[in-house]
N, C-alpha and C. Protein backbone atom coordinates (compact mmCIF):
# COMPACT_ATOMS: atom_id res chain seq x y z
N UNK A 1 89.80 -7.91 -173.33
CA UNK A 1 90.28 -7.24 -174.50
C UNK A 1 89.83 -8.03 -175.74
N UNK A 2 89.63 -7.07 -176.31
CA UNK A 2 89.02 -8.12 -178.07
C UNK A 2 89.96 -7.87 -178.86
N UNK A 3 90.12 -9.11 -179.58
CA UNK A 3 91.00 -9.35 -180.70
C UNK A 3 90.38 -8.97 -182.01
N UNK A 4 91.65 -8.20 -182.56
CA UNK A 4 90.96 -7.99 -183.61
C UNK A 4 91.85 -8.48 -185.26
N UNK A 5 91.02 -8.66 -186.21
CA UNK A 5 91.50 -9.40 -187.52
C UNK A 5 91.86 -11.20 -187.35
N UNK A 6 91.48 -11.46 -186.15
CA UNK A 6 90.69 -12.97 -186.38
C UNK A 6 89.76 -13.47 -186.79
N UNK A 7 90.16 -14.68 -187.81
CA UNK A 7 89.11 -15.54 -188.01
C UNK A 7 88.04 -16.24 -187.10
N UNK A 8 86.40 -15.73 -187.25
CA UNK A 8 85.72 -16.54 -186.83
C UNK A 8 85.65 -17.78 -186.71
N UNK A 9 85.14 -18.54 -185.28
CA UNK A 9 85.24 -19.90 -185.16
C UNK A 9 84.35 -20.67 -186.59
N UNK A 10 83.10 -19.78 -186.92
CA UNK A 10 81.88 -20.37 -187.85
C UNK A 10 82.57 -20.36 -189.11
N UNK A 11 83.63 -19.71 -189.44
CA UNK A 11 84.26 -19.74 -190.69
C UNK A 11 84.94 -21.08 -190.46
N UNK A 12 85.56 -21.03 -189.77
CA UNK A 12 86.79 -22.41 -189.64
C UNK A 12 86.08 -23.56 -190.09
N UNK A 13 84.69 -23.44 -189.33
CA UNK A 13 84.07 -25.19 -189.04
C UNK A 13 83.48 -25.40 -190.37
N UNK A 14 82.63 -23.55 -191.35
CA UNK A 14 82.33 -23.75 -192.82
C UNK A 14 83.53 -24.35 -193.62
N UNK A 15 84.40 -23.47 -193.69
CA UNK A 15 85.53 -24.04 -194.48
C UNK A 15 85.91 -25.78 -194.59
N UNK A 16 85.79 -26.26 -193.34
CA UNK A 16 86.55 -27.41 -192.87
C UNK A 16 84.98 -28.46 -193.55
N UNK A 17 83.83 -28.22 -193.08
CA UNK A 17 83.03 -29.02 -194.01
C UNK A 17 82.45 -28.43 -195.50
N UNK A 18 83.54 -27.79 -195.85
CA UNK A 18 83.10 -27.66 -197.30
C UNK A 18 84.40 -28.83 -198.20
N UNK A 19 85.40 -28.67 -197.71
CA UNK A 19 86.63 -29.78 -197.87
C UNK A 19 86.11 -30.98 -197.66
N UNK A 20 85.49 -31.33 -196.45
CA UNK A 20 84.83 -32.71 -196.39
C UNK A 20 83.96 -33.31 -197.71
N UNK A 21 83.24 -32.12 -197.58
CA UNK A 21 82.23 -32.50 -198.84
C UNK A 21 82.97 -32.37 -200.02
N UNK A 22 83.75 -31.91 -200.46
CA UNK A 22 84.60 -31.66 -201.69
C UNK A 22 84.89 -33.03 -201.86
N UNK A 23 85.62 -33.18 -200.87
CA UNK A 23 86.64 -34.71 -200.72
C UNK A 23 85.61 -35.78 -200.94
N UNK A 24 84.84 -35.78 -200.21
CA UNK A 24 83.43 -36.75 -200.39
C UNK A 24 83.13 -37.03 -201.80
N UNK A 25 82.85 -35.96 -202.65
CA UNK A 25 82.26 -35.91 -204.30
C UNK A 25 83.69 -36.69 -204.80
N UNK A 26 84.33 -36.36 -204.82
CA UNK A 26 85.82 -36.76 -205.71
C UNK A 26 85.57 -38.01 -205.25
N UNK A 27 85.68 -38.97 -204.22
CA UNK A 27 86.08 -40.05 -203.66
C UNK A 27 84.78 -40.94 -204.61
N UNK A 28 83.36 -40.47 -204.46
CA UNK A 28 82.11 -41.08 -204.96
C UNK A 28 82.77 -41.14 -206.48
N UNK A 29 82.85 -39.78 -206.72
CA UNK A 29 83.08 -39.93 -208.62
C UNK A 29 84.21 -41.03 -209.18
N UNK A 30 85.07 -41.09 -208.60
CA UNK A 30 86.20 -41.90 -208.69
C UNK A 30 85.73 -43.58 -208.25
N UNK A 31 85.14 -43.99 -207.00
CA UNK A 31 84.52 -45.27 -207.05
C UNK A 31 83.61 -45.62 -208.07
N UNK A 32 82.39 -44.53 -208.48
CA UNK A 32 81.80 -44.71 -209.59
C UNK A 32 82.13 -45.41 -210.58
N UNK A 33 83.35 -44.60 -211.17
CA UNK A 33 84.06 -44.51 -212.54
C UNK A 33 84.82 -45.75 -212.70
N UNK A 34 85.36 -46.40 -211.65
CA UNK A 34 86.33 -47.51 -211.00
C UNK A 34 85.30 -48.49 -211.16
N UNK A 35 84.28 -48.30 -210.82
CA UNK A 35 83.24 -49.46 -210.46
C UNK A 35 82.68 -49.71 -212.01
N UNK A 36 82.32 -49.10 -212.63
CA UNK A 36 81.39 -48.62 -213.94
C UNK A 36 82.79 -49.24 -215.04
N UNK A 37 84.01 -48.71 -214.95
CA UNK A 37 84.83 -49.74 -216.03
C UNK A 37 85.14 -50.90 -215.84
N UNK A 38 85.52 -51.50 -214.42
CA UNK A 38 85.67 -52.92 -214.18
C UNK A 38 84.48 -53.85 -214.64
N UNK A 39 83.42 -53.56 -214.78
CA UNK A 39 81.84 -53.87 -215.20
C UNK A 39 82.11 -54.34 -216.86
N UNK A 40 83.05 -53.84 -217.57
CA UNK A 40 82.55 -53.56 -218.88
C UNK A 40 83.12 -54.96 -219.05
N UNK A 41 82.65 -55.30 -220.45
CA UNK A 41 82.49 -56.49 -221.11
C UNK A 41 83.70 -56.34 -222.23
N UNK A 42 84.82 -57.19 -222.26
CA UNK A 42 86.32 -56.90 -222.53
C UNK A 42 86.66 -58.17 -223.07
N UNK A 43 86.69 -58.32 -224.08
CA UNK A 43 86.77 -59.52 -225.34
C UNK A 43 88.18 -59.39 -225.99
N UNK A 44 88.69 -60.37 -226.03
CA UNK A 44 90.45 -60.65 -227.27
C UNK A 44 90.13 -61.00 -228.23
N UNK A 45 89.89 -61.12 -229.71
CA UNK A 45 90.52 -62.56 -230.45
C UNK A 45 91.43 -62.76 -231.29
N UNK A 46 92.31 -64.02 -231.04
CA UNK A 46 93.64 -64.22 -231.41
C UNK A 46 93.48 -65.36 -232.32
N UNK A 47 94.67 -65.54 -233.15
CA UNK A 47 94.65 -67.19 -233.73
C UNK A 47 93.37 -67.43 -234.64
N UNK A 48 92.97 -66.47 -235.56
CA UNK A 48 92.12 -66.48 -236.44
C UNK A 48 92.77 -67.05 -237.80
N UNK A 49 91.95 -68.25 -238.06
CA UNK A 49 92.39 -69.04 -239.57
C UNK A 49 90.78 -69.79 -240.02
N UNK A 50 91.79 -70.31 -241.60
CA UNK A 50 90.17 -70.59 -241.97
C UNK A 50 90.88 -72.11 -242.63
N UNK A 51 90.38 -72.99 -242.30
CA UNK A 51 91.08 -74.12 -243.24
C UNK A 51 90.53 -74.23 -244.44
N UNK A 52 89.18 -73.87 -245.02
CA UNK A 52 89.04 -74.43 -246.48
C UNK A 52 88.04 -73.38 -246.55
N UNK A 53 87.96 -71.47 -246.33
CA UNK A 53 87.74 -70.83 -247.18
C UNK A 53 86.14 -70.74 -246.88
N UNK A 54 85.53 -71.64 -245.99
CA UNK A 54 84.49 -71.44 -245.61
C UNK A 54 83.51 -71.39 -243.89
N UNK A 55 84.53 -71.76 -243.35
CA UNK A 55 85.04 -72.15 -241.85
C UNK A 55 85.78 -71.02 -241.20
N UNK A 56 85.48 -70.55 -240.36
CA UNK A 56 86.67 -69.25 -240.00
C UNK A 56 86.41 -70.15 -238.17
N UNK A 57 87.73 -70.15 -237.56
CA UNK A 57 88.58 -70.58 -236.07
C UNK A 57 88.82 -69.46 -235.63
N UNK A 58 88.38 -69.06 -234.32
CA UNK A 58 89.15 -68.05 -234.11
C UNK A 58 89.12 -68.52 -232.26
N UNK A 59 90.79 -68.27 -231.54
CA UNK A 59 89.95 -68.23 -230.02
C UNK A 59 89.67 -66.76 -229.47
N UNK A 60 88.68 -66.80 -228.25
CA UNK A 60 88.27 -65.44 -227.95
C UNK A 60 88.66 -65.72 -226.04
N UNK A 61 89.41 -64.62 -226.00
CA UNK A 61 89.96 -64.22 -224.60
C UNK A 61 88.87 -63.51 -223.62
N UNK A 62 88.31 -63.69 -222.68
CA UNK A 62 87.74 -62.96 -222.13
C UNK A 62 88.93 -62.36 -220.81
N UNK A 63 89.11 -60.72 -221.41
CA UNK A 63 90.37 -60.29 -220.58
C UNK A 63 89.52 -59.04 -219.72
N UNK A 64 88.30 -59.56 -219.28
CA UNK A 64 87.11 -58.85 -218.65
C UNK A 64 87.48 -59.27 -216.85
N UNK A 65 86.66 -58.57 -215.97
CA UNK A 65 86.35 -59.17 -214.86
C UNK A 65 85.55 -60.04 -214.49
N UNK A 66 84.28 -60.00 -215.60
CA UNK A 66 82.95 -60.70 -215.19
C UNK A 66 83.09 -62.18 -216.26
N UNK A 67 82.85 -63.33 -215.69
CA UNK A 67 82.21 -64.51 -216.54
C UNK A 67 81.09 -64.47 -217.45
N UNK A 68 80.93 -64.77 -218.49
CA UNK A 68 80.38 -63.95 -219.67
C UNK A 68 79.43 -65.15 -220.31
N UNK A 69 78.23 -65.44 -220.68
CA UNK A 69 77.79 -66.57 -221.80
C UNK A 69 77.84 -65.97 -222.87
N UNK A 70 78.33 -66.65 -223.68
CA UNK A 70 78.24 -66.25 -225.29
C UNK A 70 77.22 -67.08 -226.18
N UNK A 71 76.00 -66.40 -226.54
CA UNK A 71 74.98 -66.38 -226.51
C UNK A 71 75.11 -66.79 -228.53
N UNK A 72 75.71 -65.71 -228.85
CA UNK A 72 75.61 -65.94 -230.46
C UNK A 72 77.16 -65.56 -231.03
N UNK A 73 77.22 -65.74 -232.12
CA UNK A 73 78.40 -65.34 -232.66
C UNK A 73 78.03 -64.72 -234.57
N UNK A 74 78.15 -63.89 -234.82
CA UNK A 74 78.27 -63.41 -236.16
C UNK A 74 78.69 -62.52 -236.50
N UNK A 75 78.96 -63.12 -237.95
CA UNK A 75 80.39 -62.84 -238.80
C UNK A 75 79.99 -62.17 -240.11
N UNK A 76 81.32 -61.21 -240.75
CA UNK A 76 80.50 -60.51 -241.55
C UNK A 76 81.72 -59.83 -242.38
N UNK A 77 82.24 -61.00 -243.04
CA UNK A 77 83.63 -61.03 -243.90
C UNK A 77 83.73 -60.44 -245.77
N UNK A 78 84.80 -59.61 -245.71
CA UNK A 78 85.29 -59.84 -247.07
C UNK A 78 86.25 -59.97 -247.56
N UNK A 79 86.53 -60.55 -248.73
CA UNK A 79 87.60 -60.81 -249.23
C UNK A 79 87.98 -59.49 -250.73
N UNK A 80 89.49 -59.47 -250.73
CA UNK A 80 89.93 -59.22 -252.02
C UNK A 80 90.76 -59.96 -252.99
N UNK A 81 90.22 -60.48 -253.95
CA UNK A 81 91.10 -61.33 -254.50
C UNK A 81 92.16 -60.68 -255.40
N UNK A 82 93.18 -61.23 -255.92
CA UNK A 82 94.43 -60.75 -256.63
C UNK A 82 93.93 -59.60 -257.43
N UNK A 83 92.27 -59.93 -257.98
CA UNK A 83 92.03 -59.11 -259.32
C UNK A 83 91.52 -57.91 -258.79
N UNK A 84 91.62 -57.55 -257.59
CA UNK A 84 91.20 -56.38 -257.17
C UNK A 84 89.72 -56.61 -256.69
N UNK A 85 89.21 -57.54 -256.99
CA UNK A 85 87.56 -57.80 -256.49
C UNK A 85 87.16 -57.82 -255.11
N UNK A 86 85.82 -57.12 -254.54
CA UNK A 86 85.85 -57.75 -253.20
C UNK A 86 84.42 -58.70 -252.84
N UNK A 87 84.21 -59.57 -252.75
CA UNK A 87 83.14 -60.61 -252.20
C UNK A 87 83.50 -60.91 -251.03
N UNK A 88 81.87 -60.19 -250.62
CA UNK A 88 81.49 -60.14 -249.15
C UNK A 88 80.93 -61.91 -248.96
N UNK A 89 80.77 -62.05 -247.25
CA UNK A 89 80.27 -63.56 -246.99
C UNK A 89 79.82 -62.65 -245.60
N UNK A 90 79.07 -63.85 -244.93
CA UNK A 90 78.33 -63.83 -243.61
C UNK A 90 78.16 -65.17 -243.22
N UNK A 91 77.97 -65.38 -242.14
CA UNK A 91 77.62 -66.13 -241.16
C UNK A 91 77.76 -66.34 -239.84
N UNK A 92 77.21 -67.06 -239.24
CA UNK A 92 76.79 -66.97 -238.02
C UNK A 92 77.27 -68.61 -237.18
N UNK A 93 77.83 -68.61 -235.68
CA UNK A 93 78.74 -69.35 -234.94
C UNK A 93 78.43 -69.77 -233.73
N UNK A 94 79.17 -69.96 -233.32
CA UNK A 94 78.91 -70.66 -231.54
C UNK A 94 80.47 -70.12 -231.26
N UNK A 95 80.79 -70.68 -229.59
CA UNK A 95 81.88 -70.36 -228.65
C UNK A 95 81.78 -71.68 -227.92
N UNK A 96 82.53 -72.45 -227.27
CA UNK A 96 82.87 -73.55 -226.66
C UNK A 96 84.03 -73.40 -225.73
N UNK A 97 83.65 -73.09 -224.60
CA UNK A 97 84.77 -72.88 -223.68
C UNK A 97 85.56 -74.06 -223.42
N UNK A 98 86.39 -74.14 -222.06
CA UNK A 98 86.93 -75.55 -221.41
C UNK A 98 86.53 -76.42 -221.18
N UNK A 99 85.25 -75.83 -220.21
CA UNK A 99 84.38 -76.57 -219.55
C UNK A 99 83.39 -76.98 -220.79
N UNK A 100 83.13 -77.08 -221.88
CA UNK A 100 82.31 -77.47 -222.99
C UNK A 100 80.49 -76.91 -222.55
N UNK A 101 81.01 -75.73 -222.33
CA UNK A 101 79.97 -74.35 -222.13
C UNK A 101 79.75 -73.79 -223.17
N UNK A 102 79.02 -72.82 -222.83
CA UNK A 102 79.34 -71.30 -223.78
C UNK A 102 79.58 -70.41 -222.60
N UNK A 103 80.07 -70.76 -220.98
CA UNK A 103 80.40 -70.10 -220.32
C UNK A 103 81.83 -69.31 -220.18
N UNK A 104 82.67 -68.25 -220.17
CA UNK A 104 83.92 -68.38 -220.29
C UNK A 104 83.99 -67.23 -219.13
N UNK A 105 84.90 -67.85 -218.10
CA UNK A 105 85.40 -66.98 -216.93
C UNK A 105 85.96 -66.17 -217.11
N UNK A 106 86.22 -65.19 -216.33
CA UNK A 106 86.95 -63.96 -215.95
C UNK A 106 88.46 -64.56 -216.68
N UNK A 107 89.50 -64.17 -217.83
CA UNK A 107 90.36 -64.81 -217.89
C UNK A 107 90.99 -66.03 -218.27
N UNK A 108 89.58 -66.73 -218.65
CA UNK A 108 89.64 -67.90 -219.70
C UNK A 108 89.73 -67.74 -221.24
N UNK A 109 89.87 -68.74 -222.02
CA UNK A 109 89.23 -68.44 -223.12
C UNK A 109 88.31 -69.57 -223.55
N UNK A 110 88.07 -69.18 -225.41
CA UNK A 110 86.90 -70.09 -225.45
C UNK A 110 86.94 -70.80 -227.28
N UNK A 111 87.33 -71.31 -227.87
CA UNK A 111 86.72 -71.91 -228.94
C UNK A 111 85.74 -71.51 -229.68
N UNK A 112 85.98 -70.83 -230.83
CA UNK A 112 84.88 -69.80 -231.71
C UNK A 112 84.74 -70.57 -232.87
N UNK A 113 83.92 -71.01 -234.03
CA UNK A 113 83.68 -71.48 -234.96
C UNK A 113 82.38 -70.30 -235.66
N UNK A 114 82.71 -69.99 -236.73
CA UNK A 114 81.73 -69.73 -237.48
C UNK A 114 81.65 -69.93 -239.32
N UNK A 115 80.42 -70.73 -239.42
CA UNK A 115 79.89 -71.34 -240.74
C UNK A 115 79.75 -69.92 -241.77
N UNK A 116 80.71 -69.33 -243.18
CA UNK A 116 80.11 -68.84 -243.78
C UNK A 116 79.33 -69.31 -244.76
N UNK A 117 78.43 -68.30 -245.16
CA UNK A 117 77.39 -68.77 -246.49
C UNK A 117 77.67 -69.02 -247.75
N UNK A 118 79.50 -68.60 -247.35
CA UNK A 118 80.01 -68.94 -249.32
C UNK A 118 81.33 -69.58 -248.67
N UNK A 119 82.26 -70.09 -250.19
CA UNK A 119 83.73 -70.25 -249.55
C UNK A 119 84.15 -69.48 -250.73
N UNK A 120 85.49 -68.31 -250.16
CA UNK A 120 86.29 -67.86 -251.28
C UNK A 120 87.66 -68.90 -251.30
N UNK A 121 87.76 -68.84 -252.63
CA UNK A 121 88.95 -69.59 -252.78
C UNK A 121 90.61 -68.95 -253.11
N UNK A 122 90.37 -67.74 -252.70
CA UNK A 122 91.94 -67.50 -252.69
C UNK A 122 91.92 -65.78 -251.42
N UNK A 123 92.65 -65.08 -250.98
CA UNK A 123 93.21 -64.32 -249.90
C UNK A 123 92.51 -64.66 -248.63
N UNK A 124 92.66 -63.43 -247.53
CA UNK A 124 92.59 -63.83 -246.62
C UNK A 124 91.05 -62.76 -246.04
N UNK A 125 90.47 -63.36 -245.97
CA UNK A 125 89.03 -62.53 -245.20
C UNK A 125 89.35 -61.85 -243.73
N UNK A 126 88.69 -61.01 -244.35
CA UNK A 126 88.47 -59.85 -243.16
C UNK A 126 87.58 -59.39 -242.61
N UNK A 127 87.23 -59.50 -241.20
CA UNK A 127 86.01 -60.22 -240.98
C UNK A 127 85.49 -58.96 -239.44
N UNK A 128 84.16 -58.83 -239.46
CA UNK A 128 83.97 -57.78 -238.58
C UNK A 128 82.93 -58.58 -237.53
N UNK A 129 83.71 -59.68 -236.52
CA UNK A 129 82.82 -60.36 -235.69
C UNK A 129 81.55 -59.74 -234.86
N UNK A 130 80.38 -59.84 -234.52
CA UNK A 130 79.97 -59.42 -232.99
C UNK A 130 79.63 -60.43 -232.05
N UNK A 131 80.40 -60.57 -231.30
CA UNK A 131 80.09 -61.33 -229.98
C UNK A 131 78.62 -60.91 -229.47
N UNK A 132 77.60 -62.28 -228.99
CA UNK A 132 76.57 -61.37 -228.43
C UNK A 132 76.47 -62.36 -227.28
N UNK A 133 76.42 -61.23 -226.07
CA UNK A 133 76.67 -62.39 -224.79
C UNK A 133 75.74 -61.96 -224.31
N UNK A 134 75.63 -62.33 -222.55
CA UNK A 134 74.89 -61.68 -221.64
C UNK A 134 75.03 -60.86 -221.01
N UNK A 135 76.57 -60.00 -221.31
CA UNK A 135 76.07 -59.04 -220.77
C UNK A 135 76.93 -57.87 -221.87
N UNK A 136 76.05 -58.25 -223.09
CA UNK A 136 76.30 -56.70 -224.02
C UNK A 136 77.14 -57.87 -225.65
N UNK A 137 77.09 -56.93 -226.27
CA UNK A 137 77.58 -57.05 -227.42
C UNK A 137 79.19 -56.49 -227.43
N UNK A 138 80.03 -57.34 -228.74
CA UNK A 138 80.74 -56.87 -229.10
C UNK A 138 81.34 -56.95 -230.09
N UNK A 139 81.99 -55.70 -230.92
CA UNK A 139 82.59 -56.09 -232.15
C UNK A 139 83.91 -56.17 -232.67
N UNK A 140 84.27 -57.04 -232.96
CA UNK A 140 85.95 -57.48 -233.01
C UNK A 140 86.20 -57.86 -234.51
N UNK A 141 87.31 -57.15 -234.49
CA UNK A 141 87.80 -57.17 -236.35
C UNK A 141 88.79 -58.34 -236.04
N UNK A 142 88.75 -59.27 -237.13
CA UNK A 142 89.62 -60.19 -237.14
C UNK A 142 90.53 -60.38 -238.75
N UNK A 143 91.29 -61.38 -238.89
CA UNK A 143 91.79 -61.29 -240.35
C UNK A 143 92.28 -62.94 -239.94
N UNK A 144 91.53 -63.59 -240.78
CA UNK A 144 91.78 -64.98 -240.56
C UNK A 144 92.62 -65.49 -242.02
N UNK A 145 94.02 -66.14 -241.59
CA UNK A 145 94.36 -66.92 -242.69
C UNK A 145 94.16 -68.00 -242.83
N UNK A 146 94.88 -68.52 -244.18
CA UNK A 146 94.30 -69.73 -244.60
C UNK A 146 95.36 -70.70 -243.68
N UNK A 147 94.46 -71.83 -243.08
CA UNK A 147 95.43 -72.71 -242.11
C UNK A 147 95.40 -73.92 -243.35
């Protein structure tokens, strides 16, 4: 006797590897995406001061996965003084980790110094760093007071 208004066996086994493969793409896209942000290059900086207006301190967190060299450092500050004025400055720095590197681990931090080309003598500069490491650039706004 034949049955009738059953599903074919060839449907079942299509259906069942089209889910596989569904499931498959999602699982890839998602390791991808997982894999591809843990990668990225993920910088702090805290404790920004300037003692005499020409000197800017700042430390820099690496709150990344990967150990990072910090290759260059520059800076690219302005000030407003009381009178409403703004004078820009620049210059350019180093990083000094623990280990007296420019290496800074996954989770360390590191000792930032950068020399500007002028000193203002009164507020507080505001300053648009870029980290340039090995693996990528980055740009970090800071606001350093006077220590």
């Amino acid at each position: 006797m034949r049955r009738v208004g059953a599903i074919p066996p060839i449907v079942t086994v299509l259906i069942t590897i089209a889910a596989v493969v569904a499931a498959s793409l999602v699982a890839w896209f998602m390791w991808t995406t997982t894999k591809s942000a843990t990668g990225q290059l993920l910088l702090e900086a805290k404790n920004a001061y300037t003692p005499d207006g020409q000197r800017i301190f700042f430390t820099l967190n690496n709150i990344g996965t990967q150990e990072i060299e910090v290759r260059n450092v520059i800076a690219n500050c302005s000030v407003t003084s009381t009178s409403g004025t703004s004078t820009s400055y620049s210059g350019t720095g180093t990083c000094i980790s623990s280990q007296s590197s420019a290496q800074v681990k996954a989770g360390q931090s590191a000792a930032c110094s950068v020399a500007l080309n002028g000193a203002f003598t009164s507020g507080d500069p505001t300053c648009s760093v870029t980290i340039v490491t090995d693996k990528g650039s980055a740009i970090l706004a800071i606001r350093a007071a006077r220590g």
